[in-house]
C-alpha atoms as a PDB file:
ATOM      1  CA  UNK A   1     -11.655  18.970  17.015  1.00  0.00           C
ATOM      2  CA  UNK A   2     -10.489  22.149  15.538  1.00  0.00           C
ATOM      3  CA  UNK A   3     -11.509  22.665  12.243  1.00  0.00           C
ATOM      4  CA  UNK A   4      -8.205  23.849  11.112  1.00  0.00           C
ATOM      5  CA  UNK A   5      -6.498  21.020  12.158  1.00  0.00           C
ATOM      6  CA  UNK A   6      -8.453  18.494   9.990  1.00  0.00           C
ATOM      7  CA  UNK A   7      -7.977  20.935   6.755  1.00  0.00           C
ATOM      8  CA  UNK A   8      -4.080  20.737   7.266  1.00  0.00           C
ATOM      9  CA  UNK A   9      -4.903  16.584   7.942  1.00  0.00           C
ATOM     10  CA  UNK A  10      -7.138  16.696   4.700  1.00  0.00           C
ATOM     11  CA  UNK A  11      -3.908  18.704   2.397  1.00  0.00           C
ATOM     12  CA  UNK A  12      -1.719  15.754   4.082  1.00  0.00           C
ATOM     13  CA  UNK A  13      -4.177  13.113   2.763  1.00  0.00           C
ATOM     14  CA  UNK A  14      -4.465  14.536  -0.813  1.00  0.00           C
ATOM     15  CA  UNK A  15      -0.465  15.135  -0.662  1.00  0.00           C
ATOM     16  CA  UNK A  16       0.584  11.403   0.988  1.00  0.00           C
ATOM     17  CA  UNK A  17      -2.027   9.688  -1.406  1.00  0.00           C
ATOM     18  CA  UNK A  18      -3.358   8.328   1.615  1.00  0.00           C
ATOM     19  CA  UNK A  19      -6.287   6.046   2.242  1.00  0.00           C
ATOM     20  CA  UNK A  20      -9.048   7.641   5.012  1.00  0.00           C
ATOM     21  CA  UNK A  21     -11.051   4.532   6.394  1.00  0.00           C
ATOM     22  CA  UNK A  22     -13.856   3.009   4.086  1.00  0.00           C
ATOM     23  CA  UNK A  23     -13.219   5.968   1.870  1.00  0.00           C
ATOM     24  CA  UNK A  24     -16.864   6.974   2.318  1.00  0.00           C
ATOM     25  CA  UNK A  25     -18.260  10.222   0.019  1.00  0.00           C
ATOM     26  CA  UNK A  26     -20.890  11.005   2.739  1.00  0.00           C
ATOM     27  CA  UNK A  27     -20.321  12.625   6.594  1.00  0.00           C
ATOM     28  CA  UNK A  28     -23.495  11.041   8.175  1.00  0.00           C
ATOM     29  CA  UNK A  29     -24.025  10.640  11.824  1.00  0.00           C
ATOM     30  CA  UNK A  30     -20.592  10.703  14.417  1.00  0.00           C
ATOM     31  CA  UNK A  31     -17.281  11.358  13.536  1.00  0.00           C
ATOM     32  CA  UNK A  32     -14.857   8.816  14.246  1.00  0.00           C
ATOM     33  CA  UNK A  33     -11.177  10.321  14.074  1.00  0.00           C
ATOM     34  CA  UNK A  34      -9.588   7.567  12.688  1.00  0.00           C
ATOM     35  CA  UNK A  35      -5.486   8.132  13.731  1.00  0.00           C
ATOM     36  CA  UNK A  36      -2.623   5.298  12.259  1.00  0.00           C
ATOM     37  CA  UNK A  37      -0.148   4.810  14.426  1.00  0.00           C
ATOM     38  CA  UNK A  38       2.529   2.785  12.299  1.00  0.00           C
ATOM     39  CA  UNK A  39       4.725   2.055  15.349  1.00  0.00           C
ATOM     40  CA  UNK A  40       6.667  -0.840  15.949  1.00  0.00           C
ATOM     41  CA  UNK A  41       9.582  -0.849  18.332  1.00  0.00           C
ATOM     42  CA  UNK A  42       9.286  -3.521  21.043  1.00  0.00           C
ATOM     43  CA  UNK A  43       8.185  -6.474  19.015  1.00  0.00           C
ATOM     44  CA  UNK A  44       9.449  -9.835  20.394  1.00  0.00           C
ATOM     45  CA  UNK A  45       8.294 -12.244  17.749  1.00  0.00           C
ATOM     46  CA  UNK A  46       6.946 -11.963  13.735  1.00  0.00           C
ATOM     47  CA  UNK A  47       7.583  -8.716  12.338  1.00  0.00           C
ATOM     48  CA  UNK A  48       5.704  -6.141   9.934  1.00  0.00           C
ATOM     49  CA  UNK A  49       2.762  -4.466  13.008  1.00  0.00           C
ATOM     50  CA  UNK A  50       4.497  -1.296  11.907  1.00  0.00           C
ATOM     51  CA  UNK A  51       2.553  -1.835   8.100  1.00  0.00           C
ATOM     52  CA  UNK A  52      -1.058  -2.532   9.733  1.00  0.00           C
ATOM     53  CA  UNK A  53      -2.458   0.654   9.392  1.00  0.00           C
ATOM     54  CA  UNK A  54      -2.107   1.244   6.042  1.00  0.00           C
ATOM     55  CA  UNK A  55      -2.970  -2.613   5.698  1.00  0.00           C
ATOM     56  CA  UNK A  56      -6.674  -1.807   7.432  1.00  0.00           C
ATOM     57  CA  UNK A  57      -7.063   1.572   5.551  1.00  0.00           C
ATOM     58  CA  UNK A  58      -5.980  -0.029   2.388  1.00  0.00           C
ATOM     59  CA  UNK A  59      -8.405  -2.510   2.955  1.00  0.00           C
ATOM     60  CA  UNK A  60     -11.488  -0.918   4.222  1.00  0.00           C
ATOM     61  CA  UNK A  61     -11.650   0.655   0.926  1.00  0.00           C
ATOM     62  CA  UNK A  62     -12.875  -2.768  -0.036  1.00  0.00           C
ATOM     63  CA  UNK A  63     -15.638  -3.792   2.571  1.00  0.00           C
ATOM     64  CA  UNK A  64     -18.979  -2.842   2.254  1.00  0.00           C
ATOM     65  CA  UNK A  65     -20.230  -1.197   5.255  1.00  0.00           C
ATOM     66  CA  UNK A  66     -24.028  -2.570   5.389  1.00  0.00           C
ATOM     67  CA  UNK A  67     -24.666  -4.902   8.323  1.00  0.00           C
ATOM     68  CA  UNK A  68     -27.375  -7.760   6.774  1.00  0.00           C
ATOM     69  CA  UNK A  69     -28.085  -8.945  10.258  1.00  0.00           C
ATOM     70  CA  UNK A  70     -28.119  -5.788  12.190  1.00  0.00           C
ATOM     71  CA  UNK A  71     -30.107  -3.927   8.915  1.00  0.00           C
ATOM     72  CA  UNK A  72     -28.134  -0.895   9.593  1.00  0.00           C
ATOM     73  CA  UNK A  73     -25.425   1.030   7.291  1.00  0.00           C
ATOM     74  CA  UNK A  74     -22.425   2.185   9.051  1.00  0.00           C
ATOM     75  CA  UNK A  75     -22.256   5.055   6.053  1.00  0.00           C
ATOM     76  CA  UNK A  76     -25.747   6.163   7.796  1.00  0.00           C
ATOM     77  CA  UNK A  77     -24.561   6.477  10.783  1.00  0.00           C
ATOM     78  CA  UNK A  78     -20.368   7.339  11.174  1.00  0.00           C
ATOM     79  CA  UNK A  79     -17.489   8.812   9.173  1.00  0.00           C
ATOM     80  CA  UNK A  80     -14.230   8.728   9.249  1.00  0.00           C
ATOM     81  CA  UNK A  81     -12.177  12.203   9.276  1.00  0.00           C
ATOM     82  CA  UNK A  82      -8.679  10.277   8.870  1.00  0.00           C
ATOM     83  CA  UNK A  83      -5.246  11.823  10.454  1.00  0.00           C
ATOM     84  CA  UNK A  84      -1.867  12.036   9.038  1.00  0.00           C
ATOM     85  CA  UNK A  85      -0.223   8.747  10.321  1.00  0.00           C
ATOM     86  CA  UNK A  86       1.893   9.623  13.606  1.00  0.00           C
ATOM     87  CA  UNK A  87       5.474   9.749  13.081  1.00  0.00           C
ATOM     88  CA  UNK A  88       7.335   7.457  15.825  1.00  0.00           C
ATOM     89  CA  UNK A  89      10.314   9.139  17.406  1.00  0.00           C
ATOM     90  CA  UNK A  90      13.161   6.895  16.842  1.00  0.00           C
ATOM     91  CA  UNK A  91      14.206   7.548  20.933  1.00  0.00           C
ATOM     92  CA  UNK A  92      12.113   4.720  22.095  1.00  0.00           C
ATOM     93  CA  UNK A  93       8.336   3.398  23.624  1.00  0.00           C
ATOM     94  CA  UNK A  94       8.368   5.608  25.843  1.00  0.00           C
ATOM     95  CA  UNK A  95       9.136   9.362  23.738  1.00  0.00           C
ATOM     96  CA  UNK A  96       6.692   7.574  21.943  1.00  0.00           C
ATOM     97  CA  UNK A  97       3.776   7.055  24.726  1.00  0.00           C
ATOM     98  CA  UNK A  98       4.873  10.543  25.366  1.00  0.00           C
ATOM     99  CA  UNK A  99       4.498  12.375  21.863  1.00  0.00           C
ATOM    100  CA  UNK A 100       1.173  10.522  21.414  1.00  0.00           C
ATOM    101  CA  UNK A 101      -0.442  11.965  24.437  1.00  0.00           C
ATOM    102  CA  UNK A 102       1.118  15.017  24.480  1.00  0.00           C
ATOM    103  CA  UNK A 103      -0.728  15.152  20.494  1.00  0.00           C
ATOM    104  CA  UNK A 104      -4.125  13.395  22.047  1.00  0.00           C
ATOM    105  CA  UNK A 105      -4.418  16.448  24.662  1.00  0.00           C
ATOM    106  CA  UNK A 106      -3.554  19.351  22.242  1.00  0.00           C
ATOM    107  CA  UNK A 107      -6.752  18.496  20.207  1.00  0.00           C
ATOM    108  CA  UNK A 108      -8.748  16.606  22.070  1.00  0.00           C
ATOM    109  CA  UNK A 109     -12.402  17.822  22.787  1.00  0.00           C
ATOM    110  CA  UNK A 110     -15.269  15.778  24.757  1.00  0.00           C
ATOM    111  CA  UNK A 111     -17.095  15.329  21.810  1.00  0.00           C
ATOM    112  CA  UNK A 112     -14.341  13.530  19.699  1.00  0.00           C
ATOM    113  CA  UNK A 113     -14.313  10.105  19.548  1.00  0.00           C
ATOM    114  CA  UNK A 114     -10.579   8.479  18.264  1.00  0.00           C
ATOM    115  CA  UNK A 115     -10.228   5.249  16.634  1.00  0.00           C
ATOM    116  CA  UNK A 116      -6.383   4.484  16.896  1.00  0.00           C
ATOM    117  CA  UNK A 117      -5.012   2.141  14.389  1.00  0.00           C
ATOM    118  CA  UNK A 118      -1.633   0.442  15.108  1.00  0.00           C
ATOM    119  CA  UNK A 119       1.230  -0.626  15.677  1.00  0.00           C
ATOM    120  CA  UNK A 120       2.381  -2.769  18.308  1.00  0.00           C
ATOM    121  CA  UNK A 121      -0.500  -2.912  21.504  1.00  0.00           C
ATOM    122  CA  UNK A 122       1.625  -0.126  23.154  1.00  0.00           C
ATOM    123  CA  UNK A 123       0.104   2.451  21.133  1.00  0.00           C
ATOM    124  CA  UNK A 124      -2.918   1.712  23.372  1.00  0.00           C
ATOM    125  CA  UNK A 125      -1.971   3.380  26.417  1.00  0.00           C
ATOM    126  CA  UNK A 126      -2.192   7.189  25.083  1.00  0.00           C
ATOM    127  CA  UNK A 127      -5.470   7.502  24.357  1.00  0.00           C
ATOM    128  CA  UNK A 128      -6.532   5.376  27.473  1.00  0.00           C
ATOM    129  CA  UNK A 129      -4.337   7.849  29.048  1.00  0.00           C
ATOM    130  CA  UNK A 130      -6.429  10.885  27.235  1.00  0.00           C
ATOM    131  CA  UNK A 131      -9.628   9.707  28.047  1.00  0.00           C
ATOM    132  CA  UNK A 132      -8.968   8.632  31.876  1.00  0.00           C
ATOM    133  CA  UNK A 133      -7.891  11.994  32.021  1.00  0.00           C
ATOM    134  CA  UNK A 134     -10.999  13.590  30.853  1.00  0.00           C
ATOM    135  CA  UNK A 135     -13.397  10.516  31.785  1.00  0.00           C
ATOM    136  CA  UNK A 136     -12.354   9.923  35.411  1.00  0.00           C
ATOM    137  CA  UNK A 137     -14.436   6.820  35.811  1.00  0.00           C
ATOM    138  CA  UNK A 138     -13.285   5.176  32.600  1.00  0.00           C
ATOM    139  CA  UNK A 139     -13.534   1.413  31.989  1.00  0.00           C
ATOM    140  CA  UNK A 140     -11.368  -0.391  29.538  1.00  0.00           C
ATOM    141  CA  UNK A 141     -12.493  -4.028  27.461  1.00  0.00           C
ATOM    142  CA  UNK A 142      -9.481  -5.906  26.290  1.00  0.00           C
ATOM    143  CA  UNK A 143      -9.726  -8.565  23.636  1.00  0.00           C
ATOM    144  CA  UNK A 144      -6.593 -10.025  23.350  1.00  0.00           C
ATOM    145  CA  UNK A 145      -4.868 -13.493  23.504  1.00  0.00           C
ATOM    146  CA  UNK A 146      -2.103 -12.356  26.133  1.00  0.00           C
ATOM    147  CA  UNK A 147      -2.301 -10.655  29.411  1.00  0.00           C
ATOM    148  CA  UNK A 148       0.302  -7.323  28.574  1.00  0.00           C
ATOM    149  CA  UNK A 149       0.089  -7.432  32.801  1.00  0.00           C
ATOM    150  CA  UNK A 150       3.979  -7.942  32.600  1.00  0.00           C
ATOM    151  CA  UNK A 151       5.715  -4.926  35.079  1.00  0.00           C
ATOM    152  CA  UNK A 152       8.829  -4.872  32.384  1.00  0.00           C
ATOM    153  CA  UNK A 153       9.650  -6.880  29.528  1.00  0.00           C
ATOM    154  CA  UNK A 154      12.654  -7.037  27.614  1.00  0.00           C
ATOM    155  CA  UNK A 155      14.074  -3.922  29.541  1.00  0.00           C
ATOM    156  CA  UNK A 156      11.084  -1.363  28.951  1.00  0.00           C
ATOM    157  CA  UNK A 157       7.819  -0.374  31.625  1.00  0.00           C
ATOM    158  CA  UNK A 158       6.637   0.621  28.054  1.00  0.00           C
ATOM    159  CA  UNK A 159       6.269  -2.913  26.062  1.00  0.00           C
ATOM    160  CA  UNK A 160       3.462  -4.150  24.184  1.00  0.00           C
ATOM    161  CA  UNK A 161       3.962  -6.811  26.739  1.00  0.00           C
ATOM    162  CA  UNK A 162       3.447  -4.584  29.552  1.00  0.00           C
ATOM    163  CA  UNK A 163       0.413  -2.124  28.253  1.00  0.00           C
ATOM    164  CA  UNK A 164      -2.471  -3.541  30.846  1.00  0.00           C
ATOM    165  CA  UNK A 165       0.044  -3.029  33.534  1.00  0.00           C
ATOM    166  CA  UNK A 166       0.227   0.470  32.733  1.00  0.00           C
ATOM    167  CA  UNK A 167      -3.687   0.974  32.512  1.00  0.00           C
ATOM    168  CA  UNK A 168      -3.974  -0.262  35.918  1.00  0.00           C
ATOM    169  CA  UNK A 169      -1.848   1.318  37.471  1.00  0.00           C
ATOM    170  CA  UNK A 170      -4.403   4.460  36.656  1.00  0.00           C
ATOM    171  CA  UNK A 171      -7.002   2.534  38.743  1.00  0.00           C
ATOM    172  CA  UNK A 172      -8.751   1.863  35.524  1.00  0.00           C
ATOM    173  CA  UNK A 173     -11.350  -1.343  35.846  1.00  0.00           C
ATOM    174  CA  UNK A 174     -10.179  -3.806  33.562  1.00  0.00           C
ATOM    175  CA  UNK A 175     -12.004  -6.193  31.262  1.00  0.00           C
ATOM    176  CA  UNK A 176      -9.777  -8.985  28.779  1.00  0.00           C
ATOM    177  CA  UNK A 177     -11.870 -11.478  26.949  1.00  0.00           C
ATOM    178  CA  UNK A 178      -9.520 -14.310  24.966  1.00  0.00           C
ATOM    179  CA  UNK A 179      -6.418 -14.345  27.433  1.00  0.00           C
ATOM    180  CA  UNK A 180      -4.738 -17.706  26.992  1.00  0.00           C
ATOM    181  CA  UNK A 181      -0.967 -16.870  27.045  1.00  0.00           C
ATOM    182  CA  UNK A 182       0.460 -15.634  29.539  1.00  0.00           C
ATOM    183  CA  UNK A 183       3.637 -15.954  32.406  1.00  0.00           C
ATOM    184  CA  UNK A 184       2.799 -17.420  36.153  1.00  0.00           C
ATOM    185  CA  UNK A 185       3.182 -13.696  37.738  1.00  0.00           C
ATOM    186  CA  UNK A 186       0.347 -12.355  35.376  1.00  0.00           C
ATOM    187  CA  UNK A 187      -1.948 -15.412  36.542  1.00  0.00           C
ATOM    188  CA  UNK A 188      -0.981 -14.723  39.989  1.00  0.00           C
ATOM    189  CA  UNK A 189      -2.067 -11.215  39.336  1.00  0.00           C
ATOM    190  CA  UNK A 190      -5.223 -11.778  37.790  1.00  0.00           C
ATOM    191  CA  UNK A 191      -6.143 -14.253  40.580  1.00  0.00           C
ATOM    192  CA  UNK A 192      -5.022 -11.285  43.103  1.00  0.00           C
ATOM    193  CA  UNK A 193      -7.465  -8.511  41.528  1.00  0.00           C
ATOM    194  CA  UNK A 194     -10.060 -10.489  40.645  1.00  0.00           C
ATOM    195  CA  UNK A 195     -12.080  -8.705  43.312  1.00  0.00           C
ATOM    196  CA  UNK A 196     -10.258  -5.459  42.520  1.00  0.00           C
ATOM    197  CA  UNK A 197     -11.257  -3.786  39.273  1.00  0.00           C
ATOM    198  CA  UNK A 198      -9.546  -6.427  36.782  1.00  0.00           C
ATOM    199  CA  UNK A 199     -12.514  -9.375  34.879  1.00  0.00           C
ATOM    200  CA  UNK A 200     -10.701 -11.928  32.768  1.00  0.00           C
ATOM    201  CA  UNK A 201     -12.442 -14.241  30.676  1.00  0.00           C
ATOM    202  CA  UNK A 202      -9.932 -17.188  29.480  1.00  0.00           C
ATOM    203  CA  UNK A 203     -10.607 -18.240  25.751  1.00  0.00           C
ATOM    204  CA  UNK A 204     -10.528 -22.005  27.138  1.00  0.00           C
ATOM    205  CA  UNK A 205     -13.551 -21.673  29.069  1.00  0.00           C
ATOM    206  CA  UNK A 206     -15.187 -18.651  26.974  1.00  0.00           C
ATOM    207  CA  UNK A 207     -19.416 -18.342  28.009  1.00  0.00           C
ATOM    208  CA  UNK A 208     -21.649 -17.852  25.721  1.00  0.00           C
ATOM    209  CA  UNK A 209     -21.884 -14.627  23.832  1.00  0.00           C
ATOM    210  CA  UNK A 210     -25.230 -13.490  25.641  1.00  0.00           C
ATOM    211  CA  UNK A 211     -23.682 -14.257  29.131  1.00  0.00           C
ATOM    212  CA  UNK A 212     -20.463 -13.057  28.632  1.00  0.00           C
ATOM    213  CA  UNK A 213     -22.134  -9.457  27.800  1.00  0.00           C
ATOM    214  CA  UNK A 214     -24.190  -9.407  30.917  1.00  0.00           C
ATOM    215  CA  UNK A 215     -21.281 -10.583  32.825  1.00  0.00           C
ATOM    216  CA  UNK A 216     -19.188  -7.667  31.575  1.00  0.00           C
ATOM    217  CA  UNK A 217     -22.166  -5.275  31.473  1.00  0.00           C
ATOM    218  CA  UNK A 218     -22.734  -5.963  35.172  1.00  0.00           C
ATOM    219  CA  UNK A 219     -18.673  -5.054  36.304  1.00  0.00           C
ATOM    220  CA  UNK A 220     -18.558  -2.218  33.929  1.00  0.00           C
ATOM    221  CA  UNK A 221     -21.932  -0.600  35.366  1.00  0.00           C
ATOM    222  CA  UNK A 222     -22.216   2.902  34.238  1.00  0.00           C
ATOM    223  CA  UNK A 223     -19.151   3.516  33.467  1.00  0.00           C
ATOM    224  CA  UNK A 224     -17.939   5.210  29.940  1.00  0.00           C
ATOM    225  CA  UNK A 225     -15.885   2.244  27.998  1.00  0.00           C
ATOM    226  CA  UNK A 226     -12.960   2.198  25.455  1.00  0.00           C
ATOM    227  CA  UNK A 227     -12.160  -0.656  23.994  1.00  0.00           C
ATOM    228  CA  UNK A 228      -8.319  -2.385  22.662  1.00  0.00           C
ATOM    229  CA  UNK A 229      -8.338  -5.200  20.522  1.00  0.00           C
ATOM    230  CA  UNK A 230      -5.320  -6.624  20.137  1.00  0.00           C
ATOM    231  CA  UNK A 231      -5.533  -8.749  16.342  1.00  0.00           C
ATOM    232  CA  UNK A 232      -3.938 -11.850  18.361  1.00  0.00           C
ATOM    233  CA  UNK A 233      -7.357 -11.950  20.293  1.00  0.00           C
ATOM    234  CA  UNK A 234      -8.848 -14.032  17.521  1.00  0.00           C
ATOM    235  CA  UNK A 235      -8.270 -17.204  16.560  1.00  0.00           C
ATOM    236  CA  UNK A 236      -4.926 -17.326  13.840  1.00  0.00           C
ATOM    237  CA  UNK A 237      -7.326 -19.225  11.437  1.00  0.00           C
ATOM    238  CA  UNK A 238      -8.749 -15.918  10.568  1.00  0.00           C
ATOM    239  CA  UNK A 239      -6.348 -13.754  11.803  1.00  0.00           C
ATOM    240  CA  UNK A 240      -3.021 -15.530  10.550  1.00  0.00           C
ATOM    241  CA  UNK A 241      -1.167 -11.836  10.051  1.00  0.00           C
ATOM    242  CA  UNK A 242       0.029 -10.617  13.648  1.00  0.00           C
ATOM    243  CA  UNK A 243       3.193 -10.899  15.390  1.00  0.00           C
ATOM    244  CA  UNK A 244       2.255 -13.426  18.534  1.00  0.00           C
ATOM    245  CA  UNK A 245      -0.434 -15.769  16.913  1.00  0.00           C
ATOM    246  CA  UNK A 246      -1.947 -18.146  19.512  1.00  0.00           C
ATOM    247  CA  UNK A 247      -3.974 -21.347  18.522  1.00  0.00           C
ATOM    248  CA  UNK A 248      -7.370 -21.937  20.214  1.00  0.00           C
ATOM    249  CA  UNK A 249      -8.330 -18.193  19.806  1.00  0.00           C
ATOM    250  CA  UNK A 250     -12.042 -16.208  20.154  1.00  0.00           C
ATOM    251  CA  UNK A 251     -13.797 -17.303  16.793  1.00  0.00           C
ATOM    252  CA  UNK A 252     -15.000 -14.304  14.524  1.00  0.00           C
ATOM    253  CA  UNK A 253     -18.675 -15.633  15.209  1.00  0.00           C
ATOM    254  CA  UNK A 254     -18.414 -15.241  18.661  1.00  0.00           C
ATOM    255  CA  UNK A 255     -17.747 -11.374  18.413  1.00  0.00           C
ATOM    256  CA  UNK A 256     -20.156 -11.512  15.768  1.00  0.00           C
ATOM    257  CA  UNK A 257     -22.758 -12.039  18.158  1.00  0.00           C
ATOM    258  CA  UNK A 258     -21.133 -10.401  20.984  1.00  0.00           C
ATOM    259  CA  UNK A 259     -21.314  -7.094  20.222  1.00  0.00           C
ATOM    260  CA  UNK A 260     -25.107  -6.363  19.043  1.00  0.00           C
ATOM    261  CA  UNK A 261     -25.871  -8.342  22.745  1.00  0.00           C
ATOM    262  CA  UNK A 262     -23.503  -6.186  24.834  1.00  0.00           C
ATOM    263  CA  UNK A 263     -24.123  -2.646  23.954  1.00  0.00           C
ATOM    264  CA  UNK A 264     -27.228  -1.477  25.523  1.00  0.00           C
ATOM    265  CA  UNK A 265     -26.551   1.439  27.979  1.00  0.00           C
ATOM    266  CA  UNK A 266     -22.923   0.944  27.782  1.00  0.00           C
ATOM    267  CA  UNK A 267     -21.236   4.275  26.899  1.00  0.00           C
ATOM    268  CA  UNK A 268     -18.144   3.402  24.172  1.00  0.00           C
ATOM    269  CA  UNK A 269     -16.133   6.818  23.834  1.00  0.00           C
ATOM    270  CA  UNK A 270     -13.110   5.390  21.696  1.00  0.00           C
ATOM    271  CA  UNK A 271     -11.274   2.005  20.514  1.00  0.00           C
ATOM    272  CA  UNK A 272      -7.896   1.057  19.183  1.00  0.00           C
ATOM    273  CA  UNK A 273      -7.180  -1.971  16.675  1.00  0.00           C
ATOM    274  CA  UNK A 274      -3.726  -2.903  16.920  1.00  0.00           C
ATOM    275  CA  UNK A 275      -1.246  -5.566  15.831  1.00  0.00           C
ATOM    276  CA  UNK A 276      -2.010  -6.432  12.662  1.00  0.00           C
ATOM    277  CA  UNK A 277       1.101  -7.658  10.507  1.00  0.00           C
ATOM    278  CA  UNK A 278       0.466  -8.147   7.007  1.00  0.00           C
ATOM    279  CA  UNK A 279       1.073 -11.160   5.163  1.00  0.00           C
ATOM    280  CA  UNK A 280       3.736 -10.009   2.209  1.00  0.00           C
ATOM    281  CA  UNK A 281       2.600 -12.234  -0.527  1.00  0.00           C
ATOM    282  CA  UNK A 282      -0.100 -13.720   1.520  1.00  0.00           C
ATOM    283  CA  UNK A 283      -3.232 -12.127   0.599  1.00  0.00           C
ATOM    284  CA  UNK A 284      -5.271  -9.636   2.534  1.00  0.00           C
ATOM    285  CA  UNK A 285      -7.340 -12.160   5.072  1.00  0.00           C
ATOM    286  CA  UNK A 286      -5.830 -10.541   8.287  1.00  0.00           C
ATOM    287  CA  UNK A 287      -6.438  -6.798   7.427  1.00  0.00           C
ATOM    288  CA  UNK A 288      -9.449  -7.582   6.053  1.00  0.00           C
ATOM    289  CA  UNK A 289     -10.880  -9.111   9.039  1.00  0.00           C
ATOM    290  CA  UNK A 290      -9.731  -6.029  11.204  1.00  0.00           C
ATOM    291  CA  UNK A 291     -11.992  -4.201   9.044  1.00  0.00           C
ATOM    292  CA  UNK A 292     -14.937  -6.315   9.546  1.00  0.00           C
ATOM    293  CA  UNK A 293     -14.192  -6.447  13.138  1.00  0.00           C
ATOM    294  CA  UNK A 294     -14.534  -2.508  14.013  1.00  0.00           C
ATOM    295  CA  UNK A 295     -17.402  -2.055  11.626  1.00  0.00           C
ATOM    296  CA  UNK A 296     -19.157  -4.736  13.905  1.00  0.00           C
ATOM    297  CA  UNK A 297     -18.560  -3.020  16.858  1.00  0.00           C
ATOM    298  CA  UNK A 298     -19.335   0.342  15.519  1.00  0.00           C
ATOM    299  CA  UNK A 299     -22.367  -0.491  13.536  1.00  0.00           C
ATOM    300  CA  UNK A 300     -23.520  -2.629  16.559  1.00  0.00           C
ATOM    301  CA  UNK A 301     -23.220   0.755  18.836  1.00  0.00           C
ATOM    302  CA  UNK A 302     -23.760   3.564  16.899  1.00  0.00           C
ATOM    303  CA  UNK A 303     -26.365   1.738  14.897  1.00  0.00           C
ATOM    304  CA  UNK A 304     -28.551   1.066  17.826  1.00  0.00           C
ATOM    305  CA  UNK A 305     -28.836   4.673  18.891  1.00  0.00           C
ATOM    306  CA  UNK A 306     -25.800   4.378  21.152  1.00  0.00           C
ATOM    307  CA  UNK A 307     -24.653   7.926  22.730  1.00  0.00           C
ATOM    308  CA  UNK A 308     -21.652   9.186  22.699  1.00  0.00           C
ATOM    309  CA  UNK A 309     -19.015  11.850  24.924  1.00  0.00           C
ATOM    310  CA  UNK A 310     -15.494  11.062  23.448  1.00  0.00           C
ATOM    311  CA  UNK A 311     -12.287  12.447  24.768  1.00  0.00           C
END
């Protein structure tokens, strides 16, 4: 990225009294552009995704970033130049899929690699957008508790419902890990691609970490990945803060284990967290847990020597 750009985005820090992610002192090892994306406009259920980024950056102030297990520091090996948050255009999902990309391309280089922070899950589709654009043979994982395969919901091609359906339609291979709500067309859907670029493993007959990553590892191939995690993914006893909670969820130990097993040669150029509705009043369990979930996958890759060629 141009290094102009991130002194204006370090004034706007000092001048919004804004929180960069894990608020390190050090700038060891690969930058991860960290960009909030405080959008919420076609929520259908519980309220407040439009507060999870400064939730997560609020709270990875207060998480310590050394993995016991793994016996790796994510300090040692990322930071986190943070972005002024995006401001949503009040003229819909769609001006704003639009004025995301359209900022995505203008500063975009192969070498960056964006961590987008939302928002509702249509905040997604941009920088998938960006990166299939400069990574032709992009793969996506999706670890969420809903399908987002709908064509339209609730009037707009461009709802959180209906982000999934947009990345295929850019003949992007499609992962989901969790699914477990979703309408009889999406089912019908998955059963129709299942041979055609889209995996889906259902939360009610999840394998075992170790399997699951070969399984995935084996569709994906060579492939450069980006990953969306949608907070409703996990189970709502640990993730209680999100707009569309659904019971019987991925449990955090399964990811736990997940990730260290399934990066390996797998290329990860970028990764969103999205949907994360605070709790006003409620404590700080859901953001919190966001946090602890993209240090895992970040310390698990970049903490095993994985490479990287971002967007």
């Amino acid at each position: 990225m141009d290094n102009d750009y991130f002194s204006s985005c370090l004034f706007a820090l000092e001048s919004l009294d804004m929180f960069s992610y894990l608020d390190l002192q050090t700038e060891n090892g690969q930058a991860i552009h960290v960009f909030p994306v405080p959008y919420e406009g076609t929520v259908s259920f519980g309220q407040g995704t439009g507060k999870g980024p400064e939730a997560i950056l609020r709270a990875s102030a207060e998480i310590e970033t050394w993995d016991q297990e793994l016996q790796t520091d994510l300090a040692d090996v990322a930071h986190f130049p943070t972005m002024p948050y995006f401001e949503p255009p009040v003229s819909g999902p769609g001006d704003v899929v639009a004025g995301m990309e359209k900022k995505l391309i203008s500063f975009c280089t192969p070498d960056d690699f964006m961590l987008t922070l939302g928002g509702e899950h249509t905040v997604a589709l941009p920088p998938i957008r960006t990166y299939k654009r400069l990574l032709p043979e992009l793969a996506v994982l999706q670890v969420d508790a809903h399908a987002d395969l709908r064509n339209c919901f609730q009037g707009s091609p461009f709802s959180h419902a209906c982000v999934m359906a947009r990345v295929r339609e850019l003949d992007i291979p499609v992962v989901q890990i969790g699914i477990r709500s979703l309408s009889r067309e999406e089912s019908e859907r998955i059963d129709k691609e299942a041979n055609q670029g889209l995996l889906t493993l259902f939360a009610h007959n999840l394998p075992e970490p170790a399997e699951a990553a070969a399984k995935i590892r084996d569709f994906i191939g060579q492939r450069p990945l980006y990953i969306t995690f949608d907070a409703d993914g996990l189970d709502p006893s640990i993730m209680p803060g999100t707009g569309t909670p659904e019971p019987g969820g991925i449990p955090f130990s399964w990811l736990h284990k997940f990730w260290p097993q399934f990066f390996g040669s797998t290329r990860l150029v970028g990764m969103d967290f999205c949907e994360v509705a605070p709790i006003p009043g409620g404590g700080v369990l859901s953001e919190s847990v966001a946090v602890r979930c993209i240090n895992r996958i970040l310390t698990s890759y970049f903490g095993q020597g994985g490479s990287h060629a971002g967007c």
